[in-house]
Every structure is written in structure tokens, then in C-alpha cells.
Protein backbone atom coordinates (compact mmCIF):
# COMPACT_ATOMS: atom_id res chain seq x y z
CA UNK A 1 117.86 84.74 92.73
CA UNK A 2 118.66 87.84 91.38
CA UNK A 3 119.52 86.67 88.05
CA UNK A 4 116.38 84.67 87.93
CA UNK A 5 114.64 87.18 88.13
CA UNK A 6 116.26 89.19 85.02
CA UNK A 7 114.96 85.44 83.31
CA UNK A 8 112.20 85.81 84.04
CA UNK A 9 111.60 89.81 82.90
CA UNK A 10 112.80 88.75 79.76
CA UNK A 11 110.43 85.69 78.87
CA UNK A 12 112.91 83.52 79.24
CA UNK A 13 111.34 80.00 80.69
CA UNK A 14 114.13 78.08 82.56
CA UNK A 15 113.12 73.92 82.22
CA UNK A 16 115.50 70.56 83.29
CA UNK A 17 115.02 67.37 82.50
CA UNK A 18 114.12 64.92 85.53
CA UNK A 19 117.38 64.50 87.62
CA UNK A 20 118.10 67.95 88.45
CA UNK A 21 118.66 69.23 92.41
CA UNK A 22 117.10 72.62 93.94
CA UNK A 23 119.31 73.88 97.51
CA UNK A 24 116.71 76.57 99.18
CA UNK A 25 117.59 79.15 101.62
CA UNK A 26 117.20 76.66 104.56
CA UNK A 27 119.79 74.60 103.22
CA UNK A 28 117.12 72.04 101.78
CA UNK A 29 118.07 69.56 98.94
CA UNK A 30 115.23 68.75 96.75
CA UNK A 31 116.42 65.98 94.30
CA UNK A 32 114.75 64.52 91.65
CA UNK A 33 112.90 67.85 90.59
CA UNK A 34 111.62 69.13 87.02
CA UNK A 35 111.57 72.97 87.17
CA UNK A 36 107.98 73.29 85.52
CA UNK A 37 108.15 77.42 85.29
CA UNK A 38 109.08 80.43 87.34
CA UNK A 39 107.50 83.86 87.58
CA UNK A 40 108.70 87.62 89.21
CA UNK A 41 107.58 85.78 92.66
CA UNK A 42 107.53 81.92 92.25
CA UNK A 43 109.62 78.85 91.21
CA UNK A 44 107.05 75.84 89.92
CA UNK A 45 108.60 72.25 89.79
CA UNK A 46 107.47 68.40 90.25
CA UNK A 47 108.87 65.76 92.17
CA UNK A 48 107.47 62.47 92.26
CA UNK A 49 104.49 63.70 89.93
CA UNK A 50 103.88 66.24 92.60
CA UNK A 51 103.82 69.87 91.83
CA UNK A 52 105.35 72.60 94.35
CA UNK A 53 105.77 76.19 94.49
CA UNK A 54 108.44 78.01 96.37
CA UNK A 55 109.12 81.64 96.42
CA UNK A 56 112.44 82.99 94.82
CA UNK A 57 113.68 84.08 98.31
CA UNK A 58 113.47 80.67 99.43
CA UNK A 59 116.14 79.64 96.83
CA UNK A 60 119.66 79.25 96.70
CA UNK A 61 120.86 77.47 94.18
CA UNK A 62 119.31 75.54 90.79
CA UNK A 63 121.50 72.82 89.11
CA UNK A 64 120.35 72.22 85.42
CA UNK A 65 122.29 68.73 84.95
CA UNK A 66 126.35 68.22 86.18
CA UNK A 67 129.20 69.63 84.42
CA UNK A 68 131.29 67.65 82.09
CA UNK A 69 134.61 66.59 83.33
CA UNK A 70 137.60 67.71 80.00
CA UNK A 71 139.14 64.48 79.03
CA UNK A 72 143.19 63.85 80.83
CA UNK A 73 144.51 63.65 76.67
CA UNK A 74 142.70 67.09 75.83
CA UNK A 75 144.96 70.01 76.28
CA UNK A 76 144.10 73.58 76.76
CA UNK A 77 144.34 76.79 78.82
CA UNK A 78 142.66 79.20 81.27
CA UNK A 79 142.07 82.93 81.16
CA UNK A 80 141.53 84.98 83.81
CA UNK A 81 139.29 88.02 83.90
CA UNK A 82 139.75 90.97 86.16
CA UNK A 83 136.01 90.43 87.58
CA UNK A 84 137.26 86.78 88.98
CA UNK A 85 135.70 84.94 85.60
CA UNK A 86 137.78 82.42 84.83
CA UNK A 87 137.86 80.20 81.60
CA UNK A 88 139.33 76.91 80.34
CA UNK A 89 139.24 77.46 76.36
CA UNK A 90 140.86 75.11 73.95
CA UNK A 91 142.02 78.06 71.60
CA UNK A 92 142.91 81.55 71.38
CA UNK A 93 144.80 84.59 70.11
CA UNK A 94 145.72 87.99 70.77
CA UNK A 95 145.08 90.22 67.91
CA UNK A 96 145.80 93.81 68.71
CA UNK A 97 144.89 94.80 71.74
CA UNK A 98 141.71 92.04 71.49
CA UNK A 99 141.85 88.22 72.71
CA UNK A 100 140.10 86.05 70.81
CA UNK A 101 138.56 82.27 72.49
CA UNK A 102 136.82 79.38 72.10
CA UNK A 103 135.83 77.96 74.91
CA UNK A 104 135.74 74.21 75.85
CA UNK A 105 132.29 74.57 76.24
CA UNK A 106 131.62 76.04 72.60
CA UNK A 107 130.94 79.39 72.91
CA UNK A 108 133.50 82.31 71.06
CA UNK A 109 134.43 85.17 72.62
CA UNK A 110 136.29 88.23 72.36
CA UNK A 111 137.10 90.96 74.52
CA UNK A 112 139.90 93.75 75.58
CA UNK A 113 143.43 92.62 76.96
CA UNK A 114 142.30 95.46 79.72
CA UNK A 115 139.98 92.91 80.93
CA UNK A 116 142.21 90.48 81.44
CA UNK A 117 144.45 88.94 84.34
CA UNK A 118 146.09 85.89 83.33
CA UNK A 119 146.56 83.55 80.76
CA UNK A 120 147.87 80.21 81.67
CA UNK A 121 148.86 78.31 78.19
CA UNK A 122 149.19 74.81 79.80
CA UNK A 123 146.27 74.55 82.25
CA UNK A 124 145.94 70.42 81.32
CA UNK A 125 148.45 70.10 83.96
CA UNK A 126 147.12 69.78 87.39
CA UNK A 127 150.67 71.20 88.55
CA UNK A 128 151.05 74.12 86.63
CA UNK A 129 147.51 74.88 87.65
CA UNK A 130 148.33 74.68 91.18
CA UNK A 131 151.22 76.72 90.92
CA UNK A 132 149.45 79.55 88.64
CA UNK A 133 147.14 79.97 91.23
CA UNK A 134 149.46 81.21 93.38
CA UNK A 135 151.56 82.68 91.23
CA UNK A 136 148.70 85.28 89.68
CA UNK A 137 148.19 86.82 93.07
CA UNK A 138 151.84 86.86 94.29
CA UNK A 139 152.43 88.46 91.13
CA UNK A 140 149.72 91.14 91.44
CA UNK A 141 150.27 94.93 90.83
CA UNK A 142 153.27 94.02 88.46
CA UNK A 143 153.23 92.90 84.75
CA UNK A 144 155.32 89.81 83.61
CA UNK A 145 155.87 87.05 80.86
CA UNK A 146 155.88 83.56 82.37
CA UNK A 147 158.51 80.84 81.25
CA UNK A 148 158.84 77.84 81.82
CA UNK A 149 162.22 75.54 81.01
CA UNK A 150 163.36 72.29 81.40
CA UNK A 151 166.24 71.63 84.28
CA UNK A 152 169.35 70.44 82.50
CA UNK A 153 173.05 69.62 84.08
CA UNK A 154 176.31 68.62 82.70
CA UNK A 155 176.97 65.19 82.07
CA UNK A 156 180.75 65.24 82.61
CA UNK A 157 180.84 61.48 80.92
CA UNK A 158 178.67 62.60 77.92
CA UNK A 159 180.09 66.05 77.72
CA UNK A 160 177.20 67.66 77.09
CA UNK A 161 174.07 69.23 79.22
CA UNK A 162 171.54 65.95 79.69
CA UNK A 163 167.61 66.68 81.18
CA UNK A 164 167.32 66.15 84.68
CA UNK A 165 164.67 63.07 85.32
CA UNK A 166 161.94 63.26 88.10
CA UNK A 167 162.10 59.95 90.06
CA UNK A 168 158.89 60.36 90.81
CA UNK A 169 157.24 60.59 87.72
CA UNK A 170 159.86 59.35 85.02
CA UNK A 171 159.14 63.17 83.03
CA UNK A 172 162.11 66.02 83.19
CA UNK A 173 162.17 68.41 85.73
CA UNK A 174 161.02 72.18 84.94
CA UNK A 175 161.42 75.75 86.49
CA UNK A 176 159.09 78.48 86.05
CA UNK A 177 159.77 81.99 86.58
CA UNK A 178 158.89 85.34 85.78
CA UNK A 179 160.35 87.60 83.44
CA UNK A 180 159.14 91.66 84.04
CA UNK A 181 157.89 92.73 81.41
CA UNK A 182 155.29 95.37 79.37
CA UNK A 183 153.47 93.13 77.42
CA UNK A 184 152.61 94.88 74.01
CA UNK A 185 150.33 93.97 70.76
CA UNK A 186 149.58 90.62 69.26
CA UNK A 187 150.51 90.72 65.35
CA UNK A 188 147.44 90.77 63.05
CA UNK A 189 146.80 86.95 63.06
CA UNK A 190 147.24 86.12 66.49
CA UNK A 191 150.89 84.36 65.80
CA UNK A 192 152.95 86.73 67.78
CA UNK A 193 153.05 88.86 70.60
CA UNK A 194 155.73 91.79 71.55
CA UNK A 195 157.02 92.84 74.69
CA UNK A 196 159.79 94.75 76.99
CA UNK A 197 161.40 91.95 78.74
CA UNK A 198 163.93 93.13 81.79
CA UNK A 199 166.44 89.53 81.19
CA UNK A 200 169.03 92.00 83.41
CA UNK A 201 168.57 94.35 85.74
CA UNK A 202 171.72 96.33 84.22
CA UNK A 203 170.77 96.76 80.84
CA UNK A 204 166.81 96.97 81.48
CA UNK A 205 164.34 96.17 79.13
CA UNK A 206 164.75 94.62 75.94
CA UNK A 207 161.96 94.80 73.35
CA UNK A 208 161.29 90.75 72.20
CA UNK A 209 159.32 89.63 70.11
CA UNK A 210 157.56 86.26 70.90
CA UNK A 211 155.13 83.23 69.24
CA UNK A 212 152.61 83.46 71.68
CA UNK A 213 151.66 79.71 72.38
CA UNK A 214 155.43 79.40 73.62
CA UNK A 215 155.34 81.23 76.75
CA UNK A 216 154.08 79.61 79.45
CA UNK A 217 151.61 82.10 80.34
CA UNK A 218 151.24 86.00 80.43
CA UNK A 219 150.11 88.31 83.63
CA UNK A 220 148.69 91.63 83.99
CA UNK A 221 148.29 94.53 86.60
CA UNK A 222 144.96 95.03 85.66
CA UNK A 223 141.50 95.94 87.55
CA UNK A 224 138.33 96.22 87.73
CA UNK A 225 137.63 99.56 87.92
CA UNK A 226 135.67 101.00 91.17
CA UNK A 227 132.17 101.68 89.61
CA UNK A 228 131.89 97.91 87.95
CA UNK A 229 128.62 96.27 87.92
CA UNK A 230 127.85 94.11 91.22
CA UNK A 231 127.74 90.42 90.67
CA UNK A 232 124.14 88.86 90.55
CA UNK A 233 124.94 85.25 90.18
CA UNK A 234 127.52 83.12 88.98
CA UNK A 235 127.15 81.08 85.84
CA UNK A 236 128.58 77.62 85.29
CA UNK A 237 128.56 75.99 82.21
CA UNK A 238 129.27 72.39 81.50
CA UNK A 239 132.50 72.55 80.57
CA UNK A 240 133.38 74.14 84.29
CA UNK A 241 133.86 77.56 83.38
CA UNK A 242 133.08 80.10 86.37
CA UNK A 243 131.03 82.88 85.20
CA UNK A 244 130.64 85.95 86.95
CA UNK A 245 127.00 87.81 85.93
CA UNK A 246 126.18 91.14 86.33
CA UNK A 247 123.69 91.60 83.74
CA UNK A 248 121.89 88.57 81.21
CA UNK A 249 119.74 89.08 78.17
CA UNK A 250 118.15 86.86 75.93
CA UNK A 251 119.61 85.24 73.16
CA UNK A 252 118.46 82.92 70.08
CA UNK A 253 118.28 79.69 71.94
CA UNK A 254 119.94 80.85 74.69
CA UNK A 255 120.90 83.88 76.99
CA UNK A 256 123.79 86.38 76.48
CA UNK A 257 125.84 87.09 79.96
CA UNK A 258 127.94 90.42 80.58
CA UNK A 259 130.89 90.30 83.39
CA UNK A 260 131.58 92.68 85.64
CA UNK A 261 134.43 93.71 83.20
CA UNK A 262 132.41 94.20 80.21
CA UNK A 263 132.85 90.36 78.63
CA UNK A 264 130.00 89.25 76.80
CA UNK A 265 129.13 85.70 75.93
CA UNK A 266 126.66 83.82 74.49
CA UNK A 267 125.55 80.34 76.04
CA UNK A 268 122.67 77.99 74.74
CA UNK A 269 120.49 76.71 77.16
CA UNK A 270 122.12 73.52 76.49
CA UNK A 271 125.70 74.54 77.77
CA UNK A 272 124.61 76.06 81.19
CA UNK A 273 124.97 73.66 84.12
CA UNK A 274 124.34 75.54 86.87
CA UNK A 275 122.78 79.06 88.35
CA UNK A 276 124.05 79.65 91.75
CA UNK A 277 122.40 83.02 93.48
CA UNK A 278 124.61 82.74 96.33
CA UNK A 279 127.70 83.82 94.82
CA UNK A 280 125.48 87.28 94.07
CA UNK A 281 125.35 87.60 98.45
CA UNK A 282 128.82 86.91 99.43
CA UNK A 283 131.90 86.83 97.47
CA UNK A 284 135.03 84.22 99.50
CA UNK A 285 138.04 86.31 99.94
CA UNK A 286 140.18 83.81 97.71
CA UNK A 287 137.15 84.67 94.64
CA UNK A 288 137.85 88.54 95.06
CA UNK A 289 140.89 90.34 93.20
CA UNK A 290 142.97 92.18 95.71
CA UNK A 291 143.29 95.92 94.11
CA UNK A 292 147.03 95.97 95.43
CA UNK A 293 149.34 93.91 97.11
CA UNK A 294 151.80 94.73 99.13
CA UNK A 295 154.65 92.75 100.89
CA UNK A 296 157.45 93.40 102.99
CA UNK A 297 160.67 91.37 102.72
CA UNK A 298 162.53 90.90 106.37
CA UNK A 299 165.78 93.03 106.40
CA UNK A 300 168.13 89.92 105.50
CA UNK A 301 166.18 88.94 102.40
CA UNK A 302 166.77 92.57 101.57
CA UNK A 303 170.46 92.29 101.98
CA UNK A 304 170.86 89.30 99.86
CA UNK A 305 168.78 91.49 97.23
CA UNK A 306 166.01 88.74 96.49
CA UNK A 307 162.91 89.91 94.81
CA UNK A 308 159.21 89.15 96.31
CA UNK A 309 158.87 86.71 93.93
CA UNK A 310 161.46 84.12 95.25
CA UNK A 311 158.74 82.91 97.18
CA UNK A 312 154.86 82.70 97.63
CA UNK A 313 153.73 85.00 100.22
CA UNK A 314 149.79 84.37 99.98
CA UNK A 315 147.98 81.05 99.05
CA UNK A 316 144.13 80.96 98.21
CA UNK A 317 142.52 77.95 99.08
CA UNK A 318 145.30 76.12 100.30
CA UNK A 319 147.19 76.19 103.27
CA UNK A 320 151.58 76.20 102.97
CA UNK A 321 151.40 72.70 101.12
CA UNK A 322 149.00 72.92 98.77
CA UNK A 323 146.34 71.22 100.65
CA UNK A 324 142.55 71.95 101.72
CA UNK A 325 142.57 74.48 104.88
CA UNK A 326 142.08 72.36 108.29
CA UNK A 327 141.57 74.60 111.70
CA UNK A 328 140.80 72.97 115.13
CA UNK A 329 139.36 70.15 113.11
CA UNK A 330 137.27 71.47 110.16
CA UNK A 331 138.31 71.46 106.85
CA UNK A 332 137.28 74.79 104.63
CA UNK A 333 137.31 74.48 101.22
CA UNK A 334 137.51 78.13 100.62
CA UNK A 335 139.92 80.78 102.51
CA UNK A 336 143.70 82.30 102.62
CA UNK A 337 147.13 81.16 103.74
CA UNK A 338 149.45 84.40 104.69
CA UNK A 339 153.12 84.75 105.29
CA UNK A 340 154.39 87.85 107.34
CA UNK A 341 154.39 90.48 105.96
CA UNK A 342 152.16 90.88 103.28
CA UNK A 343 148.98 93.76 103.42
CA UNK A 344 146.16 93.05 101.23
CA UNK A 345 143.74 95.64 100.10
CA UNK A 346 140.20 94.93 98.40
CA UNK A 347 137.58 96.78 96.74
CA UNK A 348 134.27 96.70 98.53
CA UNK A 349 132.46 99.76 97.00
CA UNK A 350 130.49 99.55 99.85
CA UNK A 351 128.64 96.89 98.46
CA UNK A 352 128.74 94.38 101.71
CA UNK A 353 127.87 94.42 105.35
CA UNK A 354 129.89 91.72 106.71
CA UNK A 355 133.00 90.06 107.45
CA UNK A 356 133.53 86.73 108.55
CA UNK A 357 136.50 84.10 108.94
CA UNK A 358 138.16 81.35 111.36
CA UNK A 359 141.76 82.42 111.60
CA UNK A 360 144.62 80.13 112.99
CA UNK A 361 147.53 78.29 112.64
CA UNK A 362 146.28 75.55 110.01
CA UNK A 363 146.28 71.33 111.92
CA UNK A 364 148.79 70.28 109.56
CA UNK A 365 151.58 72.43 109.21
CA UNK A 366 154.62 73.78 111.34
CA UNK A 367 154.71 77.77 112.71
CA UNK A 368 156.11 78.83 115.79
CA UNK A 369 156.13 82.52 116.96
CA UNK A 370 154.11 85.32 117.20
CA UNK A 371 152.28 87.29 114.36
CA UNK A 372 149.27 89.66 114.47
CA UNK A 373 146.70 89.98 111.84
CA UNK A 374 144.64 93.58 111.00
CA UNK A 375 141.42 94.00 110.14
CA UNK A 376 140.64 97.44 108.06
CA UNK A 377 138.20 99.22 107.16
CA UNK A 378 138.68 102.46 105.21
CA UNK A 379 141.27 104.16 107.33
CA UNK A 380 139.69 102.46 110.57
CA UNK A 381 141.19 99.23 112.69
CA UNK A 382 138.26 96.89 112.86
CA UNK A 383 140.29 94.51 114.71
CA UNK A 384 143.71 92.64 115.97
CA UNK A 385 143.63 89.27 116.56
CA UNK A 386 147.56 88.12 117.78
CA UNK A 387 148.17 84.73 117.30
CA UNK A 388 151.16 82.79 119.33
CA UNK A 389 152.38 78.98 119.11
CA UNK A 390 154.58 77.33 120.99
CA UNK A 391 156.31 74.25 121.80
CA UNK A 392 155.62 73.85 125.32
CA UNK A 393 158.06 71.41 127.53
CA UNK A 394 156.44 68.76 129.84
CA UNK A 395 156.91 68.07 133.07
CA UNK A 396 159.61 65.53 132.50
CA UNK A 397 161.06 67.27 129.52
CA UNK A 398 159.29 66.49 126.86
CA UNK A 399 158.04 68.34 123.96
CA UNK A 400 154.31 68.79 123.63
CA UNK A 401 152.74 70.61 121.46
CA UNK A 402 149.26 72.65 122.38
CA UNK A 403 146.04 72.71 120.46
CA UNK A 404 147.02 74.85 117.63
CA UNK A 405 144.85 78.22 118.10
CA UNK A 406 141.88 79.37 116.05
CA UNK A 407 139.10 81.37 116.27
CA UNK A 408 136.13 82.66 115.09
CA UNK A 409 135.64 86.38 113.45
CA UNK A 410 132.45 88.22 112.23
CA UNK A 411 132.75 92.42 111.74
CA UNK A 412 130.45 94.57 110.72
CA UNK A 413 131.96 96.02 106.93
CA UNK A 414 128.62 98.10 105.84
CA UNK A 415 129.29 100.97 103.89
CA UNK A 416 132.77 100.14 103.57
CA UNK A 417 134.93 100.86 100.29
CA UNK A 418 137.74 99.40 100.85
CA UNK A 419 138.92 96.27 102.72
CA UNK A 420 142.56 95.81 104.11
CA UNK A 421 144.10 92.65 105.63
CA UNK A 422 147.44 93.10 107.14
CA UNK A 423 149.36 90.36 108.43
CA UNK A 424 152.69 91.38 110.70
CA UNK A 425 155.33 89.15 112.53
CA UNK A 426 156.18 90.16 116.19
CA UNK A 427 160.00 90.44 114.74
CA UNK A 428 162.14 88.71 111.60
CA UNK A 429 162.44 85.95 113.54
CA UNK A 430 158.84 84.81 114.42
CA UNK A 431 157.96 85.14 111.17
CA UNK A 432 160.29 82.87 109.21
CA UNK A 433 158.04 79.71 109.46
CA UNK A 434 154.67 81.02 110.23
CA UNK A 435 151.50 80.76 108.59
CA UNK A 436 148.46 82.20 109.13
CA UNK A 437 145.30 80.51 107.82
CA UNK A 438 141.77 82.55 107.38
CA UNK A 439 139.44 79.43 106.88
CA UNK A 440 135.93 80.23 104.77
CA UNK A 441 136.92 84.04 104.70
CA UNK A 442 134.05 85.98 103.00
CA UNK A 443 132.24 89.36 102.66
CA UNK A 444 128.36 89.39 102.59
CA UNK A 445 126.32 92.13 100.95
């Protein structure tokens, strides 16, 4: 209710229509209520005619009126801040060293490319956005120029290369990839972007100059520096854009939001669907920007000289295919998938006081062997939790297969700057098909 509060110290008088929902602290749902006014102390609303007050504490969550869902024929993108914003705008530019955006929802924006991760140029598609989730945090520490073609082979009867066709869904197949890269300056009006593309190894980079709508996306190394403003709330506005508030003033008909990472945008009253004060007390793992990523290919891949891009190594939100997290029964909409070995390292700022997850070997996917996940804090092991699965033989021979394990994990993080997760296979060969889920990971301030 932090950000409520900033409301409120600035005049500003938050009121819904009839319809809207309240979620308090004790996981109450209040439906049907009209926010009637809120003070330093107090939130004021009706329901049934019926007026109630609650103190701030006491509340979690206020949604203004549901977000709009962006029409299947509409196409746009998403950019990614640094602080974990992320946007779905249906234009934009680089100018310079600025990006300019409009977003779905109507506001414009500009800010620095320094405060930007990721921009994904074809976000309409619910593949590519599956696969630039992944992609933005297997990608991390290192700057690149996504492409994206269309599979072709040689039609010996034709003579000539012909599209490859998708039986499933009747459209050409495509590959995307990564091309290193030092992304430079857009050209004065937003048209065309350069940068030092590495196309071989041998020769190194090549300076190219691009039209920026034809790449398939761009990616940074950028973040947010140590001493960033702590997130108070998270803003949604009713387009879907995820808004992460550290500080909001008052605007003409509306309020003016700064990230984190310095954005500023303007919203009307009218184009905010939800405040949501929880996301100012704990921050899911998958939500956070890892400061560095590091992963360690097994001796073999190293032989055959393949980069750590040849495969996803880490998966937010998902488990190994693509689908909702499900240990010992319970689904988690929020957490990380890891394959051996990859180390993780976070930014706390001592800013939180807790850790929890439930780590194990997701219901509905294969892994046999033995792996071991650390817990760090600063330059101290918090904890090792070793994880083993195994087909087990029966007593006439059969194969059985065990509960798969999981288990519950709460450490004490307070005062802690920075965060590492490090998962490790017992040896190359335990680690090949293993992954490790951490279901509802989070940090709590």
C-alpha cells in the first residue's frame, strides 16, 4: 500500500465504478465494492449501499476494472526494461541513443537504450513470445541482434530452394538465432539502426547497417544499477502492461509513474487497471533480472565447440516444455526450470529478509540422476539441497517409478546483497536430462 499512500500525499482521490474487487491482507475478496476515498490511514468503500473502512495495512491489492485483452489481427511488440517493466507498444523507434513508444494502452514514452533489455518486434505471436522469454535470460550478460528466417530446402524436381511447410499449422517453418553483436545508434528518424555483427568467428565483426523493424528483435547486457529505487507497487494498465513503481506523482488527469530505471510515463486515471501492493513485498525469482549468468557446458559440448546458446539452460515460469510448473501435485504459476550447470546471481541490496521455494523434479517431465542445488548468500552457503531420481525395478522386474521428490525451502536472506543460485550435476552424465524445478520461488522484503 505503499504507493497508495504517495496517492494519497499528493491529493490524488482514487474512485471505481461499481464492479471493482478489493484482496486484503487476510486473503479476503470483497467484490462488488465502490472505493468512496482513502486517507494516510484508511481505505473508504460501499458494498451493497454499505459503507466500510479498512486500514491500508489490511490491503493487498485494488482492481480498478479488468484489463483489455489486444485483438488476435493487431500486431505489435514488447520492450523490456532493466527494472523487469515490460511493455506491449504498437510503435516505436530508436533515435540516437533514445527509444521512442507508444504504447497499446495510449501513453508515449521515451527513454535511454541504457534502460533497456529487450525488444521483441513480433510479440503478436504467442510462439515467438514463448521463446523470447527464454531466450532474454539465456542470453543475459552478452549483447546480440535476433533473426529470424524462414526454413527452405532444395526441391531437386523444381530446381530451386522451396519453403518448408508446418503440417501442423499449414504456415512455413522458421529458425531464430542470435547474431553477437554491439548494437550502435538509430539514424535520426528512427529508420535504421547500426551494429557490429560477428556472421564468422574468423573474420569477427562486421559493421551492418540495418532497417530496424526487420530484425526480429534486439538484446542488451544491461542493468539496473545497485543503488536503484526499491519497487513500491506494480502498475497495470488496461492494455496489460506490467509496471514497475518506485516513485508516482500527479499528473493532469492522471498520475505520472517513474521505474526503477528512470522511465517515466504518464497514465490517465482511465488507463490504469490495477494497483497491486504486493509486488512492493516480494519480488518471484522469474520477475527479478539476474545481474550475471553464468553456465558451464559439460566437457563434450566443449569439444564439439557449441556455444551456450545451442540450447536453453534456464526457463522462467515454465518447466522443460513450456508448461505451468507442477511439483508433488501443485501447480505454481510462478518459479524456475534449471539445467546443470548454470549459477545465477541476483541483486538484493539488502532489501529482503526471506527466501522461499518448493524445489523438485517437476510431475511431468523425464530426469534421472543426481544434481545438487546451492543456496548463497554473499560469500556464505545458505544451503544444499541434493536431489536424486531413479527408476527403481520391482520385485518381478518391472520398472516403477517413485514419487518424484520435492520439497519445501524458506532461508533467512536479511541484509543480504547479493543472491546466488547454483545448480551442479553429480557428473556429465547425470546431468544430460535433468531438470530442476524451483516452484513459487520468491524473496520477501
Amino acid at each position: 500500500m505503499r504507493l497508495l499512500r504517495v496517492l494519497l500525499a499528493l491529493g490524488l482521490v482514487v474512485c471505481v465504478s461499481r464492479g471493482g474487487e478489493i484482496l486484503t491482507e487476510a486473503e479476503e475478496t470483497i467484490k462488488d465494492a465502490e472505493v468512496v476515498s482513502v486517507s494516510t490511514t484508511d481505505v473508504v468503500y460501499k458494498v451493497n449501499g454499505k459503507e466500510v473502512t479498512k486500514k491500508i495495512g489490511d490491503i493487498r491489492k485494488i482492481d480498478l476494472r479488468d484489463p483489455e485483452r489486444v485483438s488476435s489481427d493487431k500486431k505489435y511488440s514488447q520492450i523490456d526494461l532493466t527494472d523487469g517493466t515490460s511493455l506491449v507498444v504498437s510503435a516505436w523507434s530508436i533515435k540516437g541513443k533514445t527509444l521512442e513508444m507508444k504504447l497499446m494502452s495510449g501513453p508515449s514514452v521515451k527513454l535511454p537504450l541504457d534502460t533497456v533489455n529487450g525488444i521483441l518486434n513480433t510479440a503478436s505471436e504467442d510462439k515467438d513470445r514463448g521463446d523470447w522469454r527464454n531466450r532474454v535470460i539465456n542470453t543475459r550478460g552478452k549483447e546480440a541482434v535476433v533473426m529470424k528466417k524462414i526454413v527452405t530446402r532444395y526441391d531437386k524436381k523444381l530446381q530451386k530452394e522451396v519453403e518448408v511447410i508446418d503440417e501442423n499449422t499449414g504456415r512455413p517453418q522458421t529458425v531464430t538465432f542470435n547474431l553477437p553483436a554491439k548494437i550502435g545508434d538509430g539514424d535520426e528518424k528512427g529508420e535504421t539502426i547500426e551494429a557490429a555483427v560477428v556472421l564468422d568467428e574468423k573474420t569477427g565483426a562486421e559493421k551492418k547497417t540495418f532497417k530496424q523493424k526487420d530484425l526480429h528483435g534486439y538484446i542488451w547486457p544491461h542493468t539496473l544499477p545497485a543503488k536503484s529505487p526499491a519497487v513500491i507497487c506494480k502498475l497495470t494498465d488496461t492494455i496489460g502492461n506490467a509496471v514497475m513503481v518506485s516513485k508516482l506523482e500527479k499528473s493532469d488527469g492522471g498520475v505520472t509513474v517513474t521505474t526503477p530505471s528512470g522511465a517515466k510515463m504518464d497514465f490517465t486515471l482511465a488507463q490504469i487497471s490495477q494497483i497491486d501492493y504486493s509486488r512492493g513485498r516480494f519480488d518471484y525469482l522469474s520477475a527479478l533480472v539476474p545481474e550475471k549468468t553464468t553456465i558451464t557446458l559439460p566437457s563434450f559440448d566443449e569439444k564439439d565447440k557449441l556455444k551456450t546458446d545451442y540450447k536453453w539452460f534456464v526457463y522462467k515460469d515454465s518447466n522443460l516444455d513450456l508448461k505451468p510448473i507442477k511439483l508433488g501435485g501443485t501447480s505454481y504459476r510462478y518459479g524456475l526450470t534449471l539445467l546443470p550447470d548454470v549459477e545465477l546471481q541476483y541483486d538484493l541490496g539488502g532489501n529482503y529478509r526471506q527466501f522461499d521455494a518448493v524445489i523438485g523434479i517437476d510431475d511431468e517431465t523425464k530426469a534421472e540422476g543426481e544434481v545438487k542445488l546451492e543456496i548463497w548468500g554473499d560469500n556464505r552457503k545458505l544451503d544444499t539441497i541434493e536431489v536424486s531420481y531413479r527408476t527403481e525395478k520391482g520385485k518381478g522386474g518391472d520398472l516403477s517409478k517413485p514419487a518424484r521428490p520435492a520439497k519445501k525451502l524458506t532461508l533467512n536472506v536479511k541484509d543480504v546483497t547479493t543472491l546466488k543460485i547454483i545448480m551442479k550435476s553429480k557428473d556429465e552424465l547425470n546431468g544430460l536430462s535433468f531438470g530442476l524445478s524451483l516452484g513459487d520461488a520468491k524473496v520477501t522484503r
